[in-house]
Protein backbone atom coordinates (compact mmCIF):
# COMPACT_ATOMS: atom_id res chain seq x y z
CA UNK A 1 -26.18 -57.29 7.14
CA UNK A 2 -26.02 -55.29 4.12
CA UNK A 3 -23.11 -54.73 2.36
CA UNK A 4 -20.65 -51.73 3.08
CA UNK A 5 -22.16 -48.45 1.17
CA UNK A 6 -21.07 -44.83 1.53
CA UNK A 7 -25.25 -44.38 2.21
CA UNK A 8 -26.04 -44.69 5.83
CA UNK A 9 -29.81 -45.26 7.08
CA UNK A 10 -30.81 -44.27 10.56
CA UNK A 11 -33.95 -45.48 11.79
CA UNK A 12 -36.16 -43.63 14.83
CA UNK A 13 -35.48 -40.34 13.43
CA UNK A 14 -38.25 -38.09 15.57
CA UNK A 15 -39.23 -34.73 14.15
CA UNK A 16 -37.39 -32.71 16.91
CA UNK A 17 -34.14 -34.09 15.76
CA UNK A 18 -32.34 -32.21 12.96
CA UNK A 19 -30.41 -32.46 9.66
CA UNK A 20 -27.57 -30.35 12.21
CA UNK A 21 -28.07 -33.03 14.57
CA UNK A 22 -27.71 -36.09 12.49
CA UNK A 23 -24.39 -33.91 10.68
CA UNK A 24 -22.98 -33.84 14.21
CA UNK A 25 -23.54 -37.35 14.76
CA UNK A 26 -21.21 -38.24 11.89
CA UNK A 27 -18.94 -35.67 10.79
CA UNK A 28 -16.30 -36.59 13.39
CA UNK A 29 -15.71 -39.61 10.76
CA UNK A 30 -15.44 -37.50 7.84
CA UNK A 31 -17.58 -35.14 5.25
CA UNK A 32 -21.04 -36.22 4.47
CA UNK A 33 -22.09 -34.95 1.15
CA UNK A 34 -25.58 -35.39 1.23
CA UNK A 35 -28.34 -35.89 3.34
CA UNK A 36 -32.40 -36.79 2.89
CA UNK A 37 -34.92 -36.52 5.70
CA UNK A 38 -37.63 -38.81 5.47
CA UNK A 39 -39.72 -37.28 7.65
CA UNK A 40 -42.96 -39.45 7.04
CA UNK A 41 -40.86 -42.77 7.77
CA UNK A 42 -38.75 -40.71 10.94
CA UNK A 43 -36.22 -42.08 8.69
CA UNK A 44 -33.04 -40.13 7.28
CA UNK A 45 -30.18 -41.20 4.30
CA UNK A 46 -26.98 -39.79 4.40
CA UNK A 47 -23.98 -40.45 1.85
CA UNK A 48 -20.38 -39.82 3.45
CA UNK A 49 -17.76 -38.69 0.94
CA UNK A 50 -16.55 -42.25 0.81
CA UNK A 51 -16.88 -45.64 1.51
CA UNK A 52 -14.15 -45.56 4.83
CA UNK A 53 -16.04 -42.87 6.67
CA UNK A 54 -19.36 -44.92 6.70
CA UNK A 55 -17.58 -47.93 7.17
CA UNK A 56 -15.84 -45.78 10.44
CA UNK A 57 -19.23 -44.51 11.78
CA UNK A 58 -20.36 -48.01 11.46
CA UNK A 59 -17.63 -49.85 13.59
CA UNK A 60 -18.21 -47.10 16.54
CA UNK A 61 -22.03 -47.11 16.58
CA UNK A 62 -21.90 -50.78 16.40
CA UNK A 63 -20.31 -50.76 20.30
CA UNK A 64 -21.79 -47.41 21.17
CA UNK A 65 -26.03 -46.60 21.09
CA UNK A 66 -26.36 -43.28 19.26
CA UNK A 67 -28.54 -40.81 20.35
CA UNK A 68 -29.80 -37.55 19.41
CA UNK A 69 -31.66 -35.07 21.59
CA UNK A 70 -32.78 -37.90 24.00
CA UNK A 71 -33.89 -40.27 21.12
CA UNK A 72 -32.15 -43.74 20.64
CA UNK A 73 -31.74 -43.79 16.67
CA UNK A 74 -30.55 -46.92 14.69
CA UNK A 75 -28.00 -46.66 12.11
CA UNK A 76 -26.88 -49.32 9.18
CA UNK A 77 -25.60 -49.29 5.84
CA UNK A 78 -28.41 -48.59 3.01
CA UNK A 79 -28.96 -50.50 -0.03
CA UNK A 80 -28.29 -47.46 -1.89
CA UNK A 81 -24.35 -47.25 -3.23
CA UNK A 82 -25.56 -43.40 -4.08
CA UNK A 83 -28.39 -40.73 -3.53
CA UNK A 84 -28.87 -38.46 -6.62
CA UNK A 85 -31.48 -35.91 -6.93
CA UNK A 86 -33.36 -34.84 -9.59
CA UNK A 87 -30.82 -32.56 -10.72
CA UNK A 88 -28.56 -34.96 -10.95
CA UNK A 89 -30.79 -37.75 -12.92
CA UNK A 90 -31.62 -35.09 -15.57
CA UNK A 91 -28.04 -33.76 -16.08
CA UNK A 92 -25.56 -34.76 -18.47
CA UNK A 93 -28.27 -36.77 -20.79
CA UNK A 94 -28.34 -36.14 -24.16
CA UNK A 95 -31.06 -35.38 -26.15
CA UNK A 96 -33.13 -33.80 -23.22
CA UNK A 97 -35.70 -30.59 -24.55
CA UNK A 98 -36.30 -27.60 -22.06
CA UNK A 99 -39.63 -26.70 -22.68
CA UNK A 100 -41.44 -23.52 -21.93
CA UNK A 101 -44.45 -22.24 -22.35
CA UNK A 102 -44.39 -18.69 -23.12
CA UNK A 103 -48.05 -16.82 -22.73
CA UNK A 104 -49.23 -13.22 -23.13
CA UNK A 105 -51.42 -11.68 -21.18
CA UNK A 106 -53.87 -8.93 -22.89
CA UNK A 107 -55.70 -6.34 -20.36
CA UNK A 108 -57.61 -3.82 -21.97
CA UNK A 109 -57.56 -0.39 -21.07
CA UNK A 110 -60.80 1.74 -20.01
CA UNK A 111 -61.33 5.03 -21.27
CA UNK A 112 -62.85 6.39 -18.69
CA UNK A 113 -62.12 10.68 -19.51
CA UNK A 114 -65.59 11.05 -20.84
CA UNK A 115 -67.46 9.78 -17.66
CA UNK A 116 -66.84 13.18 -16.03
């Protein structure tokens, strides 16, 4: 078993199940802060605001099958302590550049009075 995170993995994630459906499936254990649908791997991450609540939805799932619209789905700690985004992975670093590219567009103007 892998260790205790505040990510949880769930497994046999189908694409008529939703990120409201997974939320309900947890939030009775406390506030989950994040949450990535793999949709390719019917796989989803969520990360609970701490370590208790996934430990909590954990211990009941363990003696009680999930299931979400009809669907059995499979839920265990991830390896992952934390998600971040991209956001997150670029903030705060010093020394990071913005760059932009700034381009001007010329359209020329017809003179088209003496055509009539």
């Amino acid at each position: 078993m892998t260790e205790p995170s505040k990510v949880i993995h769930i497994r046999n994630v189908g694409h008529e199940i939703s990120e409201n459906d997974l939320l309900q499936l947890v939030q009775p254990f406390g506030v989950v802060t994040k949450l990535v649908m793999l949709r390719a791997k019917n796989q989803a991450l969520l990360q609970m605001h701490d370590l208790s609540s996934s430990i909590n939805v954990l211990q009941y799932y363990t003696n009680v099958q999930p299931s979400v619209r009809g669907r059995n789905v499979y839920i265990q700690f991830s390896s992952h302590q934390e998600l971040t985004t991209a956001d997150q992975n670029s903030q705060g670093r010093k020394g990071d550049q913005v760059c932009t590219l700034m381009t001007t567009l010329y359209l020329p103007v017809c003179d088209i009075s003496h055509l009539n």
